[in-house]
N, C-alpha and C. Protein backbone atom coordinates (compact mmCIF):
# COMPACT_ATOMS: atom_id res chain seq x y z
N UNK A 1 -4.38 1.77 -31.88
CA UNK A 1 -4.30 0.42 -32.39
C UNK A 1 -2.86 0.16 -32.83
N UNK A 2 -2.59 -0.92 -32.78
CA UNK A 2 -1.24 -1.25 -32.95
C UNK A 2 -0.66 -2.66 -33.46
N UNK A 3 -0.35 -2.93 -34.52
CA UNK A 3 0.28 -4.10 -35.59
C UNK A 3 1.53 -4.30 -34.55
N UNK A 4 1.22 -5.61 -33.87
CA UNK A 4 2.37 -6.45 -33.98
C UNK A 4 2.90 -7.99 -33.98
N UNK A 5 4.30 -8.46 -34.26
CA UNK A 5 4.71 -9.93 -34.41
C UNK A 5 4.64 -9.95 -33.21
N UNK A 6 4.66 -11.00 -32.84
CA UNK A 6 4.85 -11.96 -31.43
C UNK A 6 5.97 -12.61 -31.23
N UNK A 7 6.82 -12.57 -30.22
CA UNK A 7 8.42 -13.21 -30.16
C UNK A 7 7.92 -13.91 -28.87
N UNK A 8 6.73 -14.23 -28.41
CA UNK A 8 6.97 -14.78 -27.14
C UNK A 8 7.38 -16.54 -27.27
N UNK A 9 7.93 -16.54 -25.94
CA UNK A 9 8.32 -17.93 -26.20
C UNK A 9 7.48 -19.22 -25.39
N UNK A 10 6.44 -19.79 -25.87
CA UNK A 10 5.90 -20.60 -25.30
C UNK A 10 6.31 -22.12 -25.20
N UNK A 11 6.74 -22.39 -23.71
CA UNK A 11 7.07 -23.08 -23.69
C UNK A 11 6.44 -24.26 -22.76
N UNK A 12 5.00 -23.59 -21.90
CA UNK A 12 3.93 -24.17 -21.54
C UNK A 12 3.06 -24.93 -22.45
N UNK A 13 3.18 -24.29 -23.76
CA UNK A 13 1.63 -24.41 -24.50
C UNK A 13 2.00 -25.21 -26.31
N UNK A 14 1.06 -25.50 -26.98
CA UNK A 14 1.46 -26.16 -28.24
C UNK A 14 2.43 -25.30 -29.38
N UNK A 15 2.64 -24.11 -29.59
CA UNK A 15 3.03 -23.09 -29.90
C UNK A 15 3.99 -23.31 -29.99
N UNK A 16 4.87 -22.86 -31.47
CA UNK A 16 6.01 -23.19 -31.85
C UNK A 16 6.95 -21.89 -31.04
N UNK A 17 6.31 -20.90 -30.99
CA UNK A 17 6.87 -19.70 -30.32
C UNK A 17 8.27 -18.92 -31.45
N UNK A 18 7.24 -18.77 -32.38
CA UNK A 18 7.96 -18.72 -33.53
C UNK A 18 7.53 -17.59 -33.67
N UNK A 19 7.88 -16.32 -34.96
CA UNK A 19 7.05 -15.05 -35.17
C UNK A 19 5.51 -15.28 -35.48
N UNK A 20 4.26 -14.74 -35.24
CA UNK A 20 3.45 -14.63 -35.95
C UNK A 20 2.51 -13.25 -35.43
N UNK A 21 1.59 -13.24 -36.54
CA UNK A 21 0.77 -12.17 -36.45
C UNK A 21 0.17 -11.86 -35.02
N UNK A 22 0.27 -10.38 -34.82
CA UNK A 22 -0.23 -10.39 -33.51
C UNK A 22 -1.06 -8.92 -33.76
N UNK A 23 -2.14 -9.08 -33.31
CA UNK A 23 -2.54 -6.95 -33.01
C UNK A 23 -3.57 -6.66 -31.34
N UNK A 24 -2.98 -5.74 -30.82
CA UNK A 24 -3.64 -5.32 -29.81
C UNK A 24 -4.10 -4.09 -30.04
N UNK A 25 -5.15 -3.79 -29.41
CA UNK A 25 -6.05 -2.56 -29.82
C UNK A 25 -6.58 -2.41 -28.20
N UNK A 26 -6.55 -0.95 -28.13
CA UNK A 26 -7.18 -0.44 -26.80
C UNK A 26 -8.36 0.76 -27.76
N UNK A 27 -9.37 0.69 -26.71
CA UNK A 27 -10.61 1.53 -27.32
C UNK A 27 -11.22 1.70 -25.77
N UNK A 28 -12.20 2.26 -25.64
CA UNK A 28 -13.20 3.03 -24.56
C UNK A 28 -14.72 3.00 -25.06
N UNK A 29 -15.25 1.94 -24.41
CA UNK A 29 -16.38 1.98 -24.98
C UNK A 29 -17.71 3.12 -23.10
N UNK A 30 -18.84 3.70 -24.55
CA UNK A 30 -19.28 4.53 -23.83
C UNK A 30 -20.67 3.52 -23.06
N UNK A 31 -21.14 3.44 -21.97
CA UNK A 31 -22.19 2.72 -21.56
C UNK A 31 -23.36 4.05 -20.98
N UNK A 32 -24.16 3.68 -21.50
CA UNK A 32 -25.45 4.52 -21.02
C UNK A 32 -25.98 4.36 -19.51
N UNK A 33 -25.56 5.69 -18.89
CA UNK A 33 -26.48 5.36 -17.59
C UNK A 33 -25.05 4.93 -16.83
N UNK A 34 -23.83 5.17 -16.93
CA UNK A 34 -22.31 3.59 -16.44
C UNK A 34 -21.22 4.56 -16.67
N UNK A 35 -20.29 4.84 -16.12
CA UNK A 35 -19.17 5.24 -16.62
C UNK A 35 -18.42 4.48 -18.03
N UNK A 36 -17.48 4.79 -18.42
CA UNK A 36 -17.43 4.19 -19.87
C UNK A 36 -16.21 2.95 -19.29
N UNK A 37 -15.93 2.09 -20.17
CA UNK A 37 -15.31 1.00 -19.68
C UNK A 37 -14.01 0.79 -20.79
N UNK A 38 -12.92 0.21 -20.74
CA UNK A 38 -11.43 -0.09 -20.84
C UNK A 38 -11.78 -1.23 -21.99
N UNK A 39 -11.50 -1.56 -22.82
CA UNK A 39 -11.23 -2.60 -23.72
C UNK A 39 -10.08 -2.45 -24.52
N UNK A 40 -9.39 -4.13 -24.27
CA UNK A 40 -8.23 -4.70 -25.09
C UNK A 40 -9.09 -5.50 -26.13
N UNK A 41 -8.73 -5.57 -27.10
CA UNK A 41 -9.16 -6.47 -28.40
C UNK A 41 -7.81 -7.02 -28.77
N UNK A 42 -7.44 -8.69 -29.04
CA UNK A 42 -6.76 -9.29 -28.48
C UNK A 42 -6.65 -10.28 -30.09
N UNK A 43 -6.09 -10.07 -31.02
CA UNK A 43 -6.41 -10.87 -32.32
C UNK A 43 -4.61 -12.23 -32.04
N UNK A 44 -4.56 -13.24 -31.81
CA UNK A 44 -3.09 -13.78 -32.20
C UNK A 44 -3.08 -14.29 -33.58
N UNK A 45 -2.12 -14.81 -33.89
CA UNK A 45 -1.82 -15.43 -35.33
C UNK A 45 -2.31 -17.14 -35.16
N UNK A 46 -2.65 -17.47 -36.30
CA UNK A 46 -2.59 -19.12 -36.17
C UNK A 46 -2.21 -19.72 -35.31
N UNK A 47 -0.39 -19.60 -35.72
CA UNK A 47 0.48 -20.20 -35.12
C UNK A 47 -0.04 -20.54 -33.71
N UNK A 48 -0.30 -19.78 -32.69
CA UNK A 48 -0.19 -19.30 -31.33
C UNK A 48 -1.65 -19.08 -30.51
N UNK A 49 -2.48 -19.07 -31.76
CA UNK A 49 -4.11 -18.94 -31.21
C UNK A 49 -4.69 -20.51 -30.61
N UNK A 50 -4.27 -21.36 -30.70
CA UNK A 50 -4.79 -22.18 -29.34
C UNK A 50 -4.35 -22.50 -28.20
N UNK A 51 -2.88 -21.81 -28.00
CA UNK A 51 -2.65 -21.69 -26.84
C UNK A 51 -2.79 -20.51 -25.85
N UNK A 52 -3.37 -19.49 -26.64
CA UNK A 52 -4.02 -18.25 -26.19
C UNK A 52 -5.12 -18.43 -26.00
N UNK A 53 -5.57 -19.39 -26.93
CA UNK A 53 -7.57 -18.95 -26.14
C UNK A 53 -7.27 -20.33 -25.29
N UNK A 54 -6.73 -21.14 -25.33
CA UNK A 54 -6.59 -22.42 -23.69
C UNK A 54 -6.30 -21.51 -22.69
N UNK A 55 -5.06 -20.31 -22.56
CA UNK A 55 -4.81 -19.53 -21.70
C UNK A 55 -6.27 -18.81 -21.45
N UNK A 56 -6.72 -18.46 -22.16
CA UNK A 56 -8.12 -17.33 -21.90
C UNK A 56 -9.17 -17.86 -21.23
N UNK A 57 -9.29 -19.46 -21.93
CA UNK A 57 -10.55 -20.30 -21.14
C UNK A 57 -10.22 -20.86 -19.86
N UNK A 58 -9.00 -21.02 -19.58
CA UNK A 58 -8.46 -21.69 -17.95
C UNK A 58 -8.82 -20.39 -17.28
N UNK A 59 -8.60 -18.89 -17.98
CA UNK A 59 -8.33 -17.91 -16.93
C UNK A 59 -10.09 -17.43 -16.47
N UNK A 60 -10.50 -18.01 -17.66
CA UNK A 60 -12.08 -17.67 -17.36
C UNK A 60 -12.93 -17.20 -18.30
N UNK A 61 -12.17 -16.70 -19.37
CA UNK A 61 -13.09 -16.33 -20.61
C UNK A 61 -14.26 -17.01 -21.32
N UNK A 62 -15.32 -16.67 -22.03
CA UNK A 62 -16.43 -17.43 -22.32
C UNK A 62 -16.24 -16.89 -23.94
N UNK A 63 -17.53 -17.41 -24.55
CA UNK A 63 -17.81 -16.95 -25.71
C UNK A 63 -18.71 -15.55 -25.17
N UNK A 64 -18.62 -15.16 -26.44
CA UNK A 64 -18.85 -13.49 -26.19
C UNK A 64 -20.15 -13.34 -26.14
N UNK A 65 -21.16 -13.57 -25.81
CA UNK A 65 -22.74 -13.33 -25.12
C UNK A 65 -23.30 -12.86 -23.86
N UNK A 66 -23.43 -11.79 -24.25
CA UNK A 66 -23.98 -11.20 -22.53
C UNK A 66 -22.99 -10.75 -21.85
N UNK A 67 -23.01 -10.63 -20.98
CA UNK A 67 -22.28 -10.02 -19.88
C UNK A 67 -20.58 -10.54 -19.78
N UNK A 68 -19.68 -9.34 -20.05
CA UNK A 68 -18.33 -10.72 -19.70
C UNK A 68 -18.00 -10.86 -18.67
N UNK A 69 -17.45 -12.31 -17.97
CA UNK A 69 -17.79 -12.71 -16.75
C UNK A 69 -15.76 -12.06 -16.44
N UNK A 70 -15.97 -11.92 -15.10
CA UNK A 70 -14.61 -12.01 -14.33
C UNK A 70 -13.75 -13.24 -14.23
N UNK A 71 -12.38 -12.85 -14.74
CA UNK A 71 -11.60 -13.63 -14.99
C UNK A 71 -10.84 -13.58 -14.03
N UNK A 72 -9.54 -14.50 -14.14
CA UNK A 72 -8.61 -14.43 -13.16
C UNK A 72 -7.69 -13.63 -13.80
N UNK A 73 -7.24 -13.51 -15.52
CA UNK A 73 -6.65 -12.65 -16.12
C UNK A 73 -6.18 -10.88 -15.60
N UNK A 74 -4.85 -10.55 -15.84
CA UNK A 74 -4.36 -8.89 -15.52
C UNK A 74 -3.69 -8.42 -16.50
N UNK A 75 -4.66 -7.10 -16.77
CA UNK A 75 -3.18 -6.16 -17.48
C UNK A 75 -2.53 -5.45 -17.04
N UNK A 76 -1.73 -5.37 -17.66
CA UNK A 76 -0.55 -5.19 -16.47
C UNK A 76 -0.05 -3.80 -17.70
N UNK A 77 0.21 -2.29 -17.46
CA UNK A 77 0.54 -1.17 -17.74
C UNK A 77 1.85 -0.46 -16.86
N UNK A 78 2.35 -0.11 -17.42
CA UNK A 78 4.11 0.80 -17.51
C UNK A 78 3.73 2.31 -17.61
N UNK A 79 3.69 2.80 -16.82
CA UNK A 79 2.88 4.13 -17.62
C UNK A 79 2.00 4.50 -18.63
N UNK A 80 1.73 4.79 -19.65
CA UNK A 80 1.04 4.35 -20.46
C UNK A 80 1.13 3.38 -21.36
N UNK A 81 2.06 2.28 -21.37
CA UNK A 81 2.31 1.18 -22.43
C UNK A 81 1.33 -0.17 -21.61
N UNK A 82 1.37 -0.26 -22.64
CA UNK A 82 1.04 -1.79 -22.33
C UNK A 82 1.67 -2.81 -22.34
N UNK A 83 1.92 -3.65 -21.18
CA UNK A 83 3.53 -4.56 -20.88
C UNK A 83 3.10 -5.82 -21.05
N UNK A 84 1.96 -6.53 -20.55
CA UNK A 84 1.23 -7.67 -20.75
C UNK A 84 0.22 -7.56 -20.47
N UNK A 85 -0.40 -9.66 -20.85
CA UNK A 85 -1.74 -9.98 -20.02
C UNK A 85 -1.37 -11.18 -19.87
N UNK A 86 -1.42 -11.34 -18.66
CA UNK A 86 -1.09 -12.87 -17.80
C UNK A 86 -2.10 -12.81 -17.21
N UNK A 87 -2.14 -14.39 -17.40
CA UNK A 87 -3.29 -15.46 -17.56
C UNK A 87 -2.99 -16.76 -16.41
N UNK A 88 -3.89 -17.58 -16.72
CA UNK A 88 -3.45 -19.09 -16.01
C UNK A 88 -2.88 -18.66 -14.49
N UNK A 89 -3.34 -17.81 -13.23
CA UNK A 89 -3.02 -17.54 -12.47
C UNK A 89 -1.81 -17.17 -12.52
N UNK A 90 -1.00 -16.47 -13.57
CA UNK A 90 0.06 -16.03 -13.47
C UNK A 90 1.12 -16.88 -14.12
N UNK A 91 0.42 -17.86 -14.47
CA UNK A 91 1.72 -18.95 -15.20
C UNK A 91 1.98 -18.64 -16.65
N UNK A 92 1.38 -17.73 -17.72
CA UNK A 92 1.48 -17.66 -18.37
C UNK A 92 1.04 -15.88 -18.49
N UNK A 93 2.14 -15.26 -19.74
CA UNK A 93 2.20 -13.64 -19.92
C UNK A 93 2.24 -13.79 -21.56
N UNK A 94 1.36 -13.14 -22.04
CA UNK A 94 1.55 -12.46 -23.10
C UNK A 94 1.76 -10.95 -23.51
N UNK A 95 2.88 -10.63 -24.40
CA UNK A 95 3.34 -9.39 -24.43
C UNK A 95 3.54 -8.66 -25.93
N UNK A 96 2.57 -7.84 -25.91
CA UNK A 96 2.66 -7.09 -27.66
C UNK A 96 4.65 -6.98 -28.07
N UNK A 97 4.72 -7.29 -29.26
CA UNK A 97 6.27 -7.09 -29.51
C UNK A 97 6.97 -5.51 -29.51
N UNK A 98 5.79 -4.59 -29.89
CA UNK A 98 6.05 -3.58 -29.92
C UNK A 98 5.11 -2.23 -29.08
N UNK A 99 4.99 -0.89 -29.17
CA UNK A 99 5.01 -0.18 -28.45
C UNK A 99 2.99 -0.50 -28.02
N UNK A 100 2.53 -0.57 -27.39
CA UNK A 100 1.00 -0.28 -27.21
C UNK A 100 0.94 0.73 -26.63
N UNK A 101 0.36 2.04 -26.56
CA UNK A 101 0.17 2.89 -25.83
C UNK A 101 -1.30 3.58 -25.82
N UNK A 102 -1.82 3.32 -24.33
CA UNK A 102 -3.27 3.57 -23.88
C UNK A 102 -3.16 5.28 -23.73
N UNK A 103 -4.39 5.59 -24.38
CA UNK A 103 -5.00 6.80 -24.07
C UNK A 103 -5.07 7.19 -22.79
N UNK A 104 -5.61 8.88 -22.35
CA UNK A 104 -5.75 9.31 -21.36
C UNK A 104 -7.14 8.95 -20.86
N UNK A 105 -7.96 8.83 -21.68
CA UNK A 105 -9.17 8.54 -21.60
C UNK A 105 -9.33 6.88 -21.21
N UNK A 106 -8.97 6.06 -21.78
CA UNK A 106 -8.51 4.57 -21.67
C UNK A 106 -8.23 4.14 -20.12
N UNK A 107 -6.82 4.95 -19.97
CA UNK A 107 -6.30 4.75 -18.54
C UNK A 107 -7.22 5.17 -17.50
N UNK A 108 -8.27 6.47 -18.04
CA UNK A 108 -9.20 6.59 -16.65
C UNK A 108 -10.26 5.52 -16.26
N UNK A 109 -10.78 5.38 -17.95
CA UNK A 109 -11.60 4.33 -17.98
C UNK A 109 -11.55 3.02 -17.10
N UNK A 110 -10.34 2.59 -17.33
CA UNK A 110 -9.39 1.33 -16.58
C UNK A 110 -9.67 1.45 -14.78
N UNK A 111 -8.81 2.55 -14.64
CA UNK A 111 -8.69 2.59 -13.40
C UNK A 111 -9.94 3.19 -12.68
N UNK A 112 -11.06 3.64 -13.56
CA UNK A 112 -12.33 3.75 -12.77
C UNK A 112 -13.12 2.75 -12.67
N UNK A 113 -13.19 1.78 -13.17
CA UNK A 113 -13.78 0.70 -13.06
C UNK A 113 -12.94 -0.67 -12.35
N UNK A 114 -11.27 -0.21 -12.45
CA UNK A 114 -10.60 -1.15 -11.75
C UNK A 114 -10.64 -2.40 -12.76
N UNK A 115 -10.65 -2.50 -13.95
CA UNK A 115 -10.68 -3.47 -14.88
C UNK A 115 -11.29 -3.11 -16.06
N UNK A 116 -10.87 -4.12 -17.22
CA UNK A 116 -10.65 -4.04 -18.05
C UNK A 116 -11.05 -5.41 -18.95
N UNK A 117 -12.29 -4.83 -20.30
CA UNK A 117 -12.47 -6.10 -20.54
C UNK A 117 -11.79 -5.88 -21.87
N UNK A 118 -11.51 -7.48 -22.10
CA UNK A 118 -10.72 -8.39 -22.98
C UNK A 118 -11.26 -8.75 -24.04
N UNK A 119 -11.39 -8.78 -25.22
CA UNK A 119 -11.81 -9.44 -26.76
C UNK A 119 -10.90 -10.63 -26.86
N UNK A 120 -11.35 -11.46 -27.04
CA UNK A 120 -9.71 -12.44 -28.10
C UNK A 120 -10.63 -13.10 -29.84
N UNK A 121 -10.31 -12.44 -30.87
CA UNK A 121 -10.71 -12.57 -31.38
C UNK A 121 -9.76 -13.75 -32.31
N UNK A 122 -10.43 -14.51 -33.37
CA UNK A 122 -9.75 -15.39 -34.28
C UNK A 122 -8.90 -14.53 -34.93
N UNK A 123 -7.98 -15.21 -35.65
CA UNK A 123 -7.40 -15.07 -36.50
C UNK A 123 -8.00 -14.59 -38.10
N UNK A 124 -7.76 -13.62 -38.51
CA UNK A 124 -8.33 -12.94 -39.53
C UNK A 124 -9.13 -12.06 -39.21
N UNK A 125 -9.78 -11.47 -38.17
CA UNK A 125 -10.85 -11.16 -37.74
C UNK A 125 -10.40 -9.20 -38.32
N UNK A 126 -9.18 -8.84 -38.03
CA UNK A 126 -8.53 -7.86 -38.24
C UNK A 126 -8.78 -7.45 -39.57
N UNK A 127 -9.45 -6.40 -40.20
CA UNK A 127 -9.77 -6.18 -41.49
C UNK A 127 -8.81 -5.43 -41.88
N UNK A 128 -7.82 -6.41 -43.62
CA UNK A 128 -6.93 -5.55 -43.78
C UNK A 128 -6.75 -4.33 -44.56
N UNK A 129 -5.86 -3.56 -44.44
CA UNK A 129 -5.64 -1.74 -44.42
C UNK A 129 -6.02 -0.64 -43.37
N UNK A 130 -6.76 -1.97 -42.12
CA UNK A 130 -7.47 -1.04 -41.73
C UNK A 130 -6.77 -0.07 -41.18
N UNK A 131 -5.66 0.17 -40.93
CA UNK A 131 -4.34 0.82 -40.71
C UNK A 131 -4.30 2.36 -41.69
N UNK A 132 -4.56 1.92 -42.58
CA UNK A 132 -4.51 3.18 -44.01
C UNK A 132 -5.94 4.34 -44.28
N UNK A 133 -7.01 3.83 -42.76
CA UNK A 133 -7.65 4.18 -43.60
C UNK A 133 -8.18 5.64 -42.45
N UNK A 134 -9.23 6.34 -42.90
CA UNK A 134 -9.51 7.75 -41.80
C UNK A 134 -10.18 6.72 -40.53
N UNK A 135 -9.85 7.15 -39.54
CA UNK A 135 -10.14 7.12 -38.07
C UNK A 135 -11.62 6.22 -38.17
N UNK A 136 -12.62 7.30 -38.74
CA UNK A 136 -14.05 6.91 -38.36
C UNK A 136 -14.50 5.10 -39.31
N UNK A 137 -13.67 5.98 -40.43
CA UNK A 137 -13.83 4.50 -41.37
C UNK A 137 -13.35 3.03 -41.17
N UNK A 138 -12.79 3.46 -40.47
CA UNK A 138 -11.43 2.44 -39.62
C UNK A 138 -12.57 1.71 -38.36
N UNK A 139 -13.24 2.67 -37.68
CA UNK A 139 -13.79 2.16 -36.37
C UNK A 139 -15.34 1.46 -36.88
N UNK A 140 -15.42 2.03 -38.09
CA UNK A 140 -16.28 1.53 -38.91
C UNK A 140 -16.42 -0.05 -39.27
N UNK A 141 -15.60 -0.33 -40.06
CA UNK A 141 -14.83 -1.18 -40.38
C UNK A 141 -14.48 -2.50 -39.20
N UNK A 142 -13.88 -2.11 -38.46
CA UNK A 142 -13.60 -3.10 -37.28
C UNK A 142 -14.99 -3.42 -36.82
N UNK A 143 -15.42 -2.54 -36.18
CA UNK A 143 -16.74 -2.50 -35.63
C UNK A 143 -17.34 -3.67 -36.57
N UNK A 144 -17.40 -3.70 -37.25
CA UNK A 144 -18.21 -4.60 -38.16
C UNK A 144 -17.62 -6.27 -38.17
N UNK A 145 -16.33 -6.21 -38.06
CA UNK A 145 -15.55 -7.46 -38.63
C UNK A 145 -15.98 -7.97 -37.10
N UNK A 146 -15.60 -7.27 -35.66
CA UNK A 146 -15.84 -7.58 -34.69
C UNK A 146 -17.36 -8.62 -34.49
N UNK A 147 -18.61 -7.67 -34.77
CA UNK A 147 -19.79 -8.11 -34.35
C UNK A 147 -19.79 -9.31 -35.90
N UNK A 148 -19.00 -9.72 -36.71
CA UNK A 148 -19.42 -10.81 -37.36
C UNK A 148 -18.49 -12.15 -36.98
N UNK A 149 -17.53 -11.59 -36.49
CA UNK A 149 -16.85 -12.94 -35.64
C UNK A 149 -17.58 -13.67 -34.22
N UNK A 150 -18.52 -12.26 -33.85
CA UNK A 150 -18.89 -12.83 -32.38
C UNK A 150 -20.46 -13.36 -33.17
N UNK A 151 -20.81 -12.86 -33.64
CA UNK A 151 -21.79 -13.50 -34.36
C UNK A 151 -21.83 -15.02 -34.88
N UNK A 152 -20.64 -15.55 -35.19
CA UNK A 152 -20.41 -16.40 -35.68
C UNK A 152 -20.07 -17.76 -34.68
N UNK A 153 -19.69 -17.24 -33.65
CA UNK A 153 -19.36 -17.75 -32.07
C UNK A 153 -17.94 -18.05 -32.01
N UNK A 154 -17.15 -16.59 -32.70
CA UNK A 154 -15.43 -17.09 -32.26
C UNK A 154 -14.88 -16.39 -31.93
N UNK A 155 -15.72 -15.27 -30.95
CA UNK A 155 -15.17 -14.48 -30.11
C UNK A 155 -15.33 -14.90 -28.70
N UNK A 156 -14.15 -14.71 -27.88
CA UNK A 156 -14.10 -14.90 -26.32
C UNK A 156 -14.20 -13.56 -25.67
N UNK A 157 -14.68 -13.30 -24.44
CA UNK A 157 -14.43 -12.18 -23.74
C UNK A 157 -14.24 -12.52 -22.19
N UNK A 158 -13.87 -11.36 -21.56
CA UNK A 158 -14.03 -11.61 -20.09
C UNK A 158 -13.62 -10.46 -19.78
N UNK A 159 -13.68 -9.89 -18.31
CA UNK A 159 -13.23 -8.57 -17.52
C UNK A 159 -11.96 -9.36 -16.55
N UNK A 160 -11.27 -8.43 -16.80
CA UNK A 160 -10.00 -8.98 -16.11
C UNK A 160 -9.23 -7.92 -15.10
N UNK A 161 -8.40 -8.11 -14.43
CA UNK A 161 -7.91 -7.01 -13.23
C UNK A 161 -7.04 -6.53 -14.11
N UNK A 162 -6.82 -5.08 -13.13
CA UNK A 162 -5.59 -4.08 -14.00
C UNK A 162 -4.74 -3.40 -12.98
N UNK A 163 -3.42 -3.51 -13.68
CA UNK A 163 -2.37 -2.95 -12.77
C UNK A 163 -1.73 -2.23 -13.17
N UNK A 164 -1.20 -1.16 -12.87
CA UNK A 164 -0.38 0.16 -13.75
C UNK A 164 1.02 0.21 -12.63
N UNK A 165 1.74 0.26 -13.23
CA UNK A 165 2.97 0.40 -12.71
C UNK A 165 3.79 1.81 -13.37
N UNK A 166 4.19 2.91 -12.27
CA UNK A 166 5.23 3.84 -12.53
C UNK A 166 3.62 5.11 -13.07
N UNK A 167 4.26 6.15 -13.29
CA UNK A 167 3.19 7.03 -13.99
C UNK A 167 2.34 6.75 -14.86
C-alpha cells in the first residue's frame, strides 16, 4: 500500500490539477474454486475525484454490485512499479506520484488472469493510521472501511486490461 499526492495535470477534466490526496493499494484477492485475482484500490482526493470517476464511468466502471464488468481501462506496469491507469480510450492517464510496487504474487495474479480489477473509492474511504498499524489489523481495518463505502453505493469497480513493460 502506498500514500500518495497527485501532481497530475488535468487539463481534459474539471480539476484544478493542483496537489491532492491520492492512495493506491495493490492486494490479491483469493477466489474459491478460480485462480486468485489482481486488485488496484484507487482512493483520489476531493480536489480531482470527479474527474476520475467521469474517467472511470466513460471507461466503463459501474457501482460496485456483482460482478465487475470489463472496461476499456489499462494498467500499465514497469517491472514491478506501477506507472499508470489510462482511461477514456487512452485520452486520459493517471499516475501514483510516488513509488507503487506490486508483489510477486500480485504480478502473477495479473498476468494469469490477463487483468486486473479496479476499486475507485470516495474520498475518505482510507482509514486513518492505517499506515501505523500491524499488517493483519491494517487489512482488518480497510477491509471494513471498503465494504461500508460500497455499502453505501460510492464505490465503482470494473476489470480492466494489463500491460507490463521491461521485467
Amino acid at each position: 500500500m502506498a500514500d500518495d499526492r497527485d501532481d497530475t495535470d488535468e487539463t481534459d477534466g474539471p480539476g484544478d490539477g493542483g496537489s491532492v490526496p491520492m492512495v493506491w493499494a495493490l492486494a490479491v484477492r483469493a477466489v474459491e474454486l478460480a485462480p486468485p485475482f489482481a486488485e488496484l484500490i484507487v482512493e483520489i482526493g476531493p480536489t480531482l475525484f470527479e474527474a476520475f470517476v467521469d474517467n472511470a464511468v466513460d471507461s466503463g466502471f459501474v457501482l460496485a454490485a456483482g460482478e465487475p464488468p470489463a472496461t476499456t481501462a489499462v494498467v500499465e506496469l514497469a517491472g514491478n512499479a506501477l506507472v499508470r491507469l489510462v482511461m477514456v480510450g487512452g485520452r486520459q492517464a493517471w499516475e501514483p506520484a510516488s513509488d507503487v510496487l506490486a508483489s510477486p504474487g500480485w504480478l502473477t495474479a495479473a498476468a494469469g488472469r490477463r487483468a486486473v480489477v479496479v476499486l475507485v473509492v470516495p474520498p475518505g474511504t482510507w482509514p486513518p493510521g492505517l499506515m501505523d498499524l500491524d499488517p493483519a489489523a491494517g487489512a482488518e481495518l480497510l477491509t471494513r472501511s471498503l465494504e461500508s463505502a460500497r455499502a453505501a453505493g460510492a464505490v465503482l469497480h470494473g476489470t480492466v486490461g494489463y500491460r507490463r513493460y521491461g521485467g
